[in-house]
C-alpha atoms as a PDB file:
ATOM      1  CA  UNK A   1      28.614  80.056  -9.896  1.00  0.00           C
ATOM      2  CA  UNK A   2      25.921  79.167 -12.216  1.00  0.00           C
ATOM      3  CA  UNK A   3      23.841  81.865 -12.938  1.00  0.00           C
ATOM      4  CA  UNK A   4      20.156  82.407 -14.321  1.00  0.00           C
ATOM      5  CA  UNK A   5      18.692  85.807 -15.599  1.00  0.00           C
ATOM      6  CA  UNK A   6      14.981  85.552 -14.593  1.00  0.00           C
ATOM      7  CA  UNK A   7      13.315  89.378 -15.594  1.00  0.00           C
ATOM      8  CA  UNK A   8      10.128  90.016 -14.304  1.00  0.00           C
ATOM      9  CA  UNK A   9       7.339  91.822 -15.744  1.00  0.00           C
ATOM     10  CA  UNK A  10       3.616  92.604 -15.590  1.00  0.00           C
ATOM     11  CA  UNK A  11       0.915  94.759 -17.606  1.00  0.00           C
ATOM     12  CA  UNK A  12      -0.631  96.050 -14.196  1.00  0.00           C
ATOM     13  CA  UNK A  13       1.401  99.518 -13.455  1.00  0.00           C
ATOM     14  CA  UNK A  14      -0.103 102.532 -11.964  1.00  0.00           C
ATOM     15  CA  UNK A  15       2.433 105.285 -12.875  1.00  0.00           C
ATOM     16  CA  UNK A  16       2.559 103.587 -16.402  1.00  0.00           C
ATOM     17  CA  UNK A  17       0.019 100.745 -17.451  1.00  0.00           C
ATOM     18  CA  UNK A  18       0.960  97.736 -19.732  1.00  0.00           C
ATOM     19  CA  UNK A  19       4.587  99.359 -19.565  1.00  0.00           C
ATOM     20  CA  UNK A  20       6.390  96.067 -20.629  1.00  0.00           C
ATOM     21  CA  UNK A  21       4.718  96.189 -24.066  1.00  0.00           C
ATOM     22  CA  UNK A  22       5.584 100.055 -24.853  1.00  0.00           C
ATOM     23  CA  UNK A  23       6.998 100.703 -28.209  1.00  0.00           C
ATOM     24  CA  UNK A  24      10.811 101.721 -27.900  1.00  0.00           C
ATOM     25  CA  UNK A  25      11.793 101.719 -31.877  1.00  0.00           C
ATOM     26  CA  UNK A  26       9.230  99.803 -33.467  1.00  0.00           C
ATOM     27  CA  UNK A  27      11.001  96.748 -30.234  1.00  0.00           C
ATOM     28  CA  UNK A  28       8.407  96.199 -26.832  1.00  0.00           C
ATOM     29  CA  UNK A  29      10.014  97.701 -24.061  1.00  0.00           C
ATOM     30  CA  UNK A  30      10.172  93.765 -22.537  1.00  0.00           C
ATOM     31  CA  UNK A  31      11.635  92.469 -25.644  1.00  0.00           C
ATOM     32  CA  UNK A  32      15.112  95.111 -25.116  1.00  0.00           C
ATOM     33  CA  UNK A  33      15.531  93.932 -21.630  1.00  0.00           C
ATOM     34  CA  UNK A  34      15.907  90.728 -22.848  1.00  0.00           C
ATOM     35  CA  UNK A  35      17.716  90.978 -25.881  1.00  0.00           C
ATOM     36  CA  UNK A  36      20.083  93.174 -23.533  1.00  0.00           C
ATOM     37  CA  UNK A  37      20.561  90.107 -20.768  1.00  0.00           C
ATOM     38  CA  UNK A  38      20.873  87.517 -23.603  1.00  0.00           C
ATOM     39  CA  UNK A  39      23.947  89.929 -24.894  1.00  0.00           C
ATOM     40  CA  UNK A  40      25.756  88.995 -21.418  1.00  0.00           C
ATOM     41  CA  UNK A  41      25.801  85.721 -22.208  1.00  0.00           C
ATOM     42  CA  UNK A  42      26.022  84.434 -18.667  1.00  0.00           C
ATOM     43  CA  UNK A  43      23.084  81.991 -18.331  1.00  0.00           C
ATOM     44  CA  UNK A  44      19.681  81.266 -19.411  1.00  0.00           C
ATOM     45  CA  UNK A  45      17.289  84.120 -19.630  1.00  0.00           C
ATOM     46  CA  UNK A  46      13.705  83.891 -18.487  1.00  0.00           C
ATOM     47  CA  UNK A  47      10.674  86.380 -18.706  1.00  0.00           C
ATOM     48  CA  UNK A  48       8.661  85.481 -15.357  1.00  0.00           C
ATOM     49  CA  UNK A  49       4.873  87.324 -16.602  1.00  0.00           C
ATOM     50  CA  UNK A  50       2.154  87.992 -14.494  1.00  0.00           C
ATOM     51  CA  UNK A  51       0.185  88.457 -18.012  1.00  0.00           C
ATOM     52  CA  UNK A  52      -0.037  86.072 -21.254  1.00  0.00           C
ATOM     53  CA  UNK A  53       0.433  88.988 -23.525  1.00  0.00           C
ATOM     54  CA  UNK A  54       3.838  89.188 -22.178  1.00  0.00           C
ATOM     55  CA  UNK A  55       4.422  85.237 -23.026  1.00  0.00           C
ATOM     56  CA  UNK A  56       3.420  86.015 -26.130  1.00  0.00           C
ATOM     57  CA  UNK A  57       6.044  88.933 -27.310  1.00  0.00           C
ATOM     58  CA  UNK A  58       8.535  87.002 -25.614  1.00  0.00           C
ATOM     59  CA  UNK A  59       7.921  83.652 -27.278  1.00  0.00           C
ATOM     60  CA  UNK A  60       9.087  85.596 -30.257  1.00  0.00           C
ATOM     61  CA  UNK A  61      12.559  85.643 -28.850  1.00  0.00           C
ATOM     62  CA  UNK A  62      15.376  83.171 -29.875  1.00  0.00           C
ATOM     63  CA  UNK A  63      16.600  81.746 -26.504  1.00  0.00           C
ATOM     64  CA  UNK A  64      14.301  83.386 -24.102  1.00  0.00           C
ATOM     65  CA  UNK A  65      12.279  81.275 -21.960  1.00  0.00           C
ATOM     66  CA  UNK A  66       8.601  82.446 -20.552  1.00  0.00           C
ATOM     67  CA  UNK A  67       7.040  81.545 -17.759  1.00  0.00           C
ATOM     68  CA  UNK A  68       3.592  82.169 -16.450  1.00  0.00           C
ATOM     69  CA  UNK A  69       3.521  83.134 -12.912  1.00  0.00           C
ATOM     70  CA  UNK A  70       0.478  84.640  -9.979  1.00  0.00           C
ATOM     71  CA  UNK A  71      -0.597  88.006 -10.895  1.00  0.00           C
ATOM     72  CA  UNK A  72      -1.661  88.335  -7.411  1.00  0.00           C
ATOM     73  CA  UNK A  73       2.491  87.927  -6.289  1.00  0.00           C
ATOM     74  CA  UNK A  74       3.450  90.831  -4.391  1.00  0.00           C
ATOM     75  CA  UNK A  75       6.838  91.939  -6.060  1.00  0.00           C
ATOM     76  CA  UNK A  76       8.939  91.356  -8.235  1.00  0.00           C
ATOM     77  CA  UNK A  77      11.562  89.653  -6.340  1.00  0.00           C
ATOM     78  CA  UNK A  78       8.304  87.461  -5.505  1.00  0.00           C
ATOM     79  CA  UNK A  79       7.988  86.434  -9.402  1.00  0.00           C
ATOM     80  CA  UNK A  80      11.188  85.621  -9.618  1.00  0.00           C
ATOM     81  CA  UNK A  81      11.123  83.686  -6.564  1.00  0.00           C
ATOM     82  CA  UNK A  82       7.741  81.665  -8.193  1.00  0.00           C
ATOM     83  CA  UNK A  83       9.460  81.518 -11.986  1.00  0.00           C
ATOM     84  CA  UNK A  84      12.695  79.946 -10.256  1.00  0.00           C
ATOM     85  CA  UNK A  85      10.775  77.360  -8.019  1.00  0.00           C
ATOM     86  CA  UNK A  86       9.176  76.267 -11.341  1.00  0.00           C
ATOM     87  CA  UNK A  87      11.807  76.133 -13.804  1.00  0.00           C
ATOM     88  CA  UNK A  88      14.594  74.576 -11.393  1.00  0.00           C
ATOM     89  CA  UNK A  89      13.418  72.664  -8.866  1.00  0.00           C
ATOM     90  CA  UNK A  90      16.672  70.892  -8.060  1.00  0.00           C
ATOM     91  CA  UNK A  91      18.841  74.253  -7.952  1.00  0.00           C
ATOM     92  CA  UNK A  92      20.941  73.537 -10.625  1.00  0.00           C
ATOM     93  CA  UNK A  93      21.203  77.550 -10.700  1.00  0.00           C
ATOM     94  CA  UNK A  94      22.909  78.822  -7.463  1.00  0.00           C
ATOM     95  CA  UNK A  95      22.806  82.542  -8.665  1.00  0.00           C
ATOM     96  CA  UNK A  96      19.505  84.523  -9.454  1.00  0.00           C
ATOM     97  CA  UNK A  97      19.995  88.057 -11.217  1.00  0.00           C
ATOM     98  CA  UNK A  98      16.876  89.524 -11.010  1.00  0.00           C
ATOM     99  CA  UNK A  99      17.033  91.974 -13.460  1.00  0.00           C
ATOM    100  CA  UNK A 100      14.076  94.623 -13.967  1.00  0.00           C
ATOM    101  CA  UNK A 101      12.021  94.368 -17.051  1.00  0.00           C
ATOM    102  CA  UNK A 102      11.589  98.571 -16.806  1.00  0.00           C
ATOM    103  CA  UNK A 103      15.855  98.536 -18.068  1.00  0.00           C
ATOM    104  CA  UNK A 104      16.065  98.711 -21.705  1.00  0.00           C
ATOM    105  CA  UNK A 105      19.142 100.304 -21.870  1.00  0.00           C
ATOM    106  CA  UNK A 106      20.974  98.372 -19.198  1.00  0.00           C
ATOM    107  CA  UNK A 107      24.738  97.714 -20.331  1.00  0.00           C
ATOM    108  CA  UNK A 108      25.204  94.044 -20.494  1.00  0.00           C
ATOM    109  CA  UNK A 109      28.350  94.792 -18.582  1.00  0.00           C
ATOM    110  CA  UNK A 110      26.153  95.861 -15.649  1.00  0.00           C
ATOM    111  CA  UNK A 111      24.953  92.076 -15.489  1.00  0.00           C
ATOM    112  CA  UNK A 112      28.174  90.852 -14.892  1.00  0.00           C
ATOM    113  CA  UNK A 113      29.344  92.973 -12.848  1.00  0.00           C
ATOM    114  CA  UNK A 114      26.361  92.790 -10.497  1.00  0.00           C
ATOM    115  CA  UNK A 115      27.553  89.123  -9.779  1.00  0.00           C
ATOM    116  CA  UNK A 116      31.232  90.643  -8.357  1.00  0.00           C
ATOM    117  CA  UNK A 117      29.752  91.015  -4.778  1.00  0.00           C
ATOM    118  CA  UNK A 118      28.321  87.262  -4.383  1.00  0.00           C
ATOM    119  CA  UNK A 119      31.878  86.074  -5.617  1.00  0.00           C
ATOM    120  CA  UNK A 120      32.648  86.900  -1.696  1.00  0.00           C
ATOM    121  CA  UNK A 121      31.097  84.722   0.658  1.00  0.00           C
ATOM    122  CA  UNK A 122      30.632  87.977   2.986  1.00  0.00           C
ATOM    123  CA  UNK A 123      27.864  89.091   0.767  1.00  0.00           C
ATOM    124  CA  UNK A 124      24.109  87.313   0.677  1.00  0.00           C
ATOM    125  CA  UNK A 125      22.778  89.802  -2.498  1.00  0.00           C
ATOM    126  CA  UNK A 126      25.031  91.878  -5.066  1.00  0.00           C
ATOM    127  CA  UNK A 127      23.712  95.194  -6.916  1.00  0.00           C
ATOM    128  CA  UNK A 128      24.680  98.360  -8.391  1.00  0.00           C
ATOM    129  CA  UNK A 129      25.387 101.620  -7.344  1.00  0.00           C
ATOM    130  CA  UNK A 130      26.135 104.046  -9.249  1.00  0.00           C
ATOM    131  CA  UNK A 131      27.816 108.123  -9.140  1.00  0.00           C
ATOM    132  CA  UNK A 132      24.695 110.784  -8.437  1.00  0.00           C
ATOM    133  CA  UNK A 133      25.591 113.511 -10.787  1.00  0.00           C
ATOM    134  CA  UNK A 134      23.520 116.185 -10.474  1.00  0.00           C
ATOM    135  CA  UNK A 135      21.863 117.596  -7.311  1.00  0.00           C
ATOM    136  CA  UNK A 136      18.493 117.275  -8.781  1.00  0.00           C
ATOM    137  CA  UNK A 137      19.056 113.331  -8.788  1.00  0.00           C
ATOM    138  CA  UNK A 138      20.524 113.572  -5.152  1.00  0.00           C
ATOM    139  CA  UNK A 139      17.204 115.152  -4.113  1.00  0.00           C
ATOM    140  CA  UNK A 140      14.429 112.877  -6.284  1.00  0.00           C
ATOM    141  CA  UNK A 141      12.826 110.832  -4.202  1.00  0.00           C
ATOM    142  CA  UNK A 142      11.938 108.351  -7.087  1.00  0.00           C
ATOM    143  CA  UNK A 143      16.220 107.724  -6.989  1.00  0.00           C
ATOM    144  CA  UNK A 144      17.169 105.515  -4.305  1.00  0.00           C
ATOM    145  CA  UNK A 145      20.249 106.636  -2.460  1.00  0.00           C
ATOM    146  CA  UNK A 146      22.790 103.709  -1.075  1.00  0.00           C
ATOM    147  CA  UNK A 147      24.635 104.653   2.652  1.00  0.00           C
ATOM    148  CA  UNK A 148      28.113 103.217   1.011  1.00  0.00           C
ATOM    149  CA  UNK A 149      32.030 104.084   0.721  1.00  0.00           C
ATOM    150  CA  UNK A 150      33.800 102.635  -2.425  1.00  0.00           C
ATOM    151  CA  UNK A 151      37.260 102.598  -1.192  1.00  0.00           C
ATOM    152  CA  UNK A 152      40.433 101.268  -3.320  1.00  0.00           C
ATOM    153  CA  UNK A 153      37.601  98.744  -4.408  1.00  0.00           C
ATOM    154  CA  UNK A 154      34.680  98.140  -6.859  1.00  0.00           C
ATOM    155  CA  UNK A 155      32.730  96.535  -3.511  1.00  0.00           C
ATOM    156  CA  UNK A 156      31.107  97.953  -1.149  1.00  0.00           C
ATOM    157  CA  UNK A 157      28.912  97.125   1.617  1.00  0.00           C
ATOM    158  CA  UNK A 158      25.385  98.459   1.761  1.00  0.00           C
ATOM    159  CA  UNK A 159      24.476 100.072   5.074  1.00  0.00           C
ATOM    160  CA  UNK A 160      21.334 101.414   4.046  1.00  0.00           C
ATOM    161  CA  UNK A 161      18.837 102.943   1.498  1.00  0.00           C
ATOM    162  CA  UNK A 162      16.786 106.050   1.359  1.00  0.00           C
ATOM    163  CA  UNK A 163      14.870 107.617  -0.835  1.00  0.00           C
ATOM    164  CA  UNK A 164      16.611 110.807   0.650  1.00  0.00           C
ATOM    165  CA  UNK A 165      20.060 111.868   0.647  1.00  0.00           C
ATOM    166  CA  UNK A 166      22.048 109.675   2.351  1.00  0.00           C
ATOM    167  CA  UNK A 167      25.252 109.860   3.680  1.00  0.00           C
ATOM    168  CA  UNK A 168      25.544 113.525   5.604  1.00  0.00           C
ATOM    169  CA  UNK A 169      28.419 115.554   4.635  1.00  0.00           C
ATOM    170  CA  UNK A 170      30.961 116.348   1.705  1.00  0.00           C
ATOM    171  CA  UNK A 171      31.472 112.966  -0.374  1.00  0.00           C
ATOM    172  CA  UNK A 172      30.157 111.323  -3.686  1.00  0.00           C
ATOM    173  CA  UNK A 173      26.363 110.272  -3.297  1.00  0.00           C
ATOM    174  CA  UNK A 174      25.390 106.222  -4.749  1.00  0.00           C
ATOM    175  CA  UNK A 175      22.319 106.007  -7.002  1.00  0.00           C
ATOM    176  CA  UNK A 176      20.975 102.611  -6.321  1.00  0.00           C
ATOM    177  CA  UNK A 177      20.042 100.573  -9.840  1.00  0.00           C
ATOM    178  CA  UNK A 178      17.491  98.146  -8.648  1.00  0.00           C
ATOM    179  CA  UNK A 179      19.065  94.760 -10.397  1.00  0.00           C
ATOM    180  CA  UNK A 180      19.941  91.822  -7.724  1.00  0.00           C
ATOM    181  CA  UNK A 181      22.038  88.998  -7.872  1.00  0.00           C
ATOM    182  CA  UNK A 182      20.769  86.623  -5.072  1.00  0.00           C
ATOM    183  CA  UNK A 183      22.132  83.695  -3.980  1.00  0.00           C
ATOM    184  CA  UNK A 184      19.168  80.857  -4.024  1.00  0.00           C
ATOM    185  CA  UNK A 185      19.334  80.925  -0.810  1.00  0.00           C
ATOM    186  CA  UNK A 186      19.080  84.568   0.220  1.00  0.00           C
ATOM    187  CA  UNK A 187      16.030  84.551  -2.407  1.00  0.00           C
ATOM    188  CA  UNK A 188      14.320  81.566  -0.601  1.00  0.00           C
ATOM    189  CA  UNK A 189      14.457  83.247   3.196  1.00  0.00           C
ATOM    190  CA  UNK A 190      13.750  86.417   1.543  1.00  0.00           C
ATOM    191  CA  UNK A 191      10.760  86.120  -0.134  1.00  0.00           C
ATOM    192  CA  UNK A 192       8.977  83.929   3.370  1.00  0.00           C
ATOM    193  CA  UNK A 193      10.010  86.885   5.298  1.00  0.00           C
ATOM    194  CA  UNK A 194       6.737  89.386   6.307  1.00  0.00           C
ATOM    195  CA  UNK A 195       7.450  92.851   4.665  1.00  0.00           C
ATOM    196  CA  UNK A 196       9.578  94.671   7.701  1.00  0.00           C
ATOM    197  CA  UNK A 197       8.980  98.087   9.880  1.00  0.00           C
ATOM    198  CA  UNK A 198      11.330 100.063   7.527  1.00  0.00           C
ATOM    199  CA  UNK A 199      10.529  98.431   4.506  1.00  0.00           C
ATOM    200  CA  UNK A 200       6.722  99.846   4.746  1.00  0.00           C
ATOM    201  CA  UNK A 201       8.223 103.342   6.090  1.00  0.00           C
ATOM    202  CA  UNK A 202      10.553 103.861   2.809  1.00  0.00           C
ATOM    203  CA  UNK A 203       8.722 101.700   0.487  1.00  0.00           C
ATOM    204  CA  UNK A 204      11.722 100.044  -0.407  1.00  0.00           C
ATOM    205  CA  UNK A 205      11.904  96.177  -0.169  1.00  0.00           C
ATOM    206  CA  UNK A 206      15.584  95.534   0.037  1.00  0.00           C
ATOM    207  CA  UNK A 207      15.146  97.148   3.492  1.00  0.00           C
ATOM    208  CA  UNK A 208      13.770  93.181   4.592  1.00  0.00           C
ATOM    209  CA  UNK A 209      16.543  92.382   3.872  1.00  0.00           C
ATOM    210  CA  UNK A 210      18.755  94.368   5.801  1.00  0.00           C
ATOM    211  CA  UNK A 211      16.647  94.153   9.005  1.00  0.00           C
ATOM    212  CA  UNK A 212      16.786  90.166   8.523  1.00  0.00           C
ATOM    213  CA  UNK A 213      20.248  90.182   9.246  1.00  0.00           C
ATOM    214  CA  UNK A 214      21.268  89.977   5.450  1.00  0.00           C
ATOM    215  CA  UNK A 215      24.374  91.425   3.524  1.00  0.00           C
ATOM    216  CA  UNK A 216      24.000  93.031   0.311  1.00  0.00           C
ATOM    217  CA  UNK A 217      27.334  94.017  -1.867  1.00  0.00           C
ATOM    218  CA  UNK A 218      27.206  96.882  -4.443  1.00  0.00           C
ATOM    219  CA  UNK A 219      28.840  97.118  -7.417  1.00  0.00           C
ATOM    220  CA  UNK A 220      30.040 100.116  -8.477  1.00  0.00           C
ATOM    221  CA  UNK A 221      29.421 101.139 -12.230  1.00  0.00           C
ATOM    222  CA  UNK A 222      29.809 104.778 -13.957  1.00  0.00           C
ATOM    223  CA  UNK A 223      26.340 105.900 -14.934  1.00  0.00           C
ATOM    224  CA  UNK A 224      22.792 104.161 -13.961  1.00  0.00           C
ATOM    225  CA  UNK A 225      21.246 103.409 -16.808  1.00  0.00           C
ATOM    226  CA  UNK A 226      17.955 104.998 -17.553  1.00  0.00           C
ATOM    227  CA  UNK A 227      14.851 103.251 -16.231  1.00  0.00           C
ATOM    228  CA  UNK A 228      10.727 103.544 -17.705  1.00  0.00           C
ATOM    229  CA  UNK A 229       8.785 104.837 -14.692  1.00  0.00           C
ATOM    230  CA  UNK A 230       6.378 107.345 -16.280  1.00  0.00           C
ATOM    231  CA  UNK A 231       5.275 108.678 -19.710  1.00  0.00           C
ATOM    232  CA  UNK A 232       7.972 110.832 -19.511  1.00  0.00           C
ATOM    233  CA  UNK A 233      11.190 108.336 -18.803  1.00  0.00           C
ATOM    234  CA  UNK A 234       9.054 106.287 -21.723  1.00  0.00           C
ATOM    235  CA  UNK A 235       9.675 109.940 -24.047  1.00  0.00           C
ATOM    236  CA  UNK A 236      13.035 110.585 -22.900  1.00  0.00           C
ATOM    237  CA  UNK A 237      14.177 106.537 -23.420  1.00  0.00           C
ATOM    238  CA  UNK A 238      12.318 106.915 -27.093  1.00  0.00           C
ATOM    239  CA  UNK A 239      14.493 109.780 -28.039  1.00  0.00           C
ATOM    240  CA  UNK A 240      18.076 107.799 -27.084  1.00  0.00           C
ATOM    241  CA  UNK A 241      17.236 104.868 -29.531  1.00  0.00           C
END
């Protein structure tokens, strides 16, 4: 595999607005995402903006690449798809992570083991899962439950996603930590795919996916890292710098 780190970002959130530029530290929230996937040192490592104040923090970055993409795209996995089309025409990079620019304290670990899943051919898309720990993350609908059983492996196949409790019954719950490893492929059916039935029900996207016919692989890690949805994740993230 040859893989390529392509984090998306753009100033225009509701919950939290110009989010990628929010101090963490005296550091832009966008400028520890990428310092975190340069640390994995498994590719190049591209900010795809919707906004040239984003190119602009970034081009202060020693081997980070910016590119300048529609701020009219959809989603994310829509910038990356745009950002990727730009930078590497011919393909040269056969794996996309799409990692999310709201993930300052992602483990740079995370990134490679996010690939593990697309080392199979059975698997179209890799990404995390992690251990629910507490019942009040079980029952947030803001964490994204994974229908999955980890058994005498760190793979395992994604069945579905909810934003409610998922699987029924006694058993560990999966917290689902939004970062993708596509295969260029997967990415380029994807993204000319019209947004699907369940999709618009849960509001989650990787549910195209799954109605297309596509396989996604989850990686199991010990603890999702904390994401920046709100003023309040942006406190709490403050306080463990």
């Amino acid at each position: 595999m040859n893989p390529i780190i392509v984090i998306p970002a753009r100033l225009a959130s509701t919950r939290l607005p110009r989010k990628p530029l929010a101090d963490i530290g005296g550091v832009p929230m966008i400028v520890r995402v990428a310092r975190r996937a340069l640390e994995a040192r498994l590719g190049p490592v591209v900010v795809a903006a919707a906004d040239t104040e984003i190119l602009d923090v970034v081009a202060e970055i020693p081997g980070v690449r910016g590119v300048l993409t529609d701020s009219t795209l959809a989603s994310g996995s829509d910038r990356v798809h745009a950002a990727i089309t730009e930078l590497d025409p011919d393909g040269v990079h056969d794996v996309i992570i799409n990692l999310q620019g709201d993930l300052p304290l992602i483990a740079p670990s995370s990134l490679h083991a996010v690939l593990k899943p697309v080392e199979n051919s059975a698997f179209d898309i890799g990404t995390l899962a992690a251990p629910v720990m507490t019942l009040a993350e079980r029952d947030a609908t803001q964490v994204v439950k994974i229908a999955c059983a980890f058994e005498d492996t760190d793979i395992a196949r994604a069945l579905y996603f909810s934003r409610l409790p998922i699987p029924w019954g006694e058993g560990t719950h999966w917290h689902h930590v939004g970062v993708y490893a596509w295969r260029r492929s997967a990415l380029e059916r994807f993204v000319n795919l019209p947004p699907s039935a369940l999709e618009r029900r849960e509001s989650l996207e990787q549910l195209r996916a799954l109605e297309a016919g596509m396989t996604i692989g989850c990686a199991r890690i010990d603890q999702a890292p904390q994401g920046v949805d709100t003023p309040a994740d942006l406190e709490h993230v403050r306080g463990l710098v």
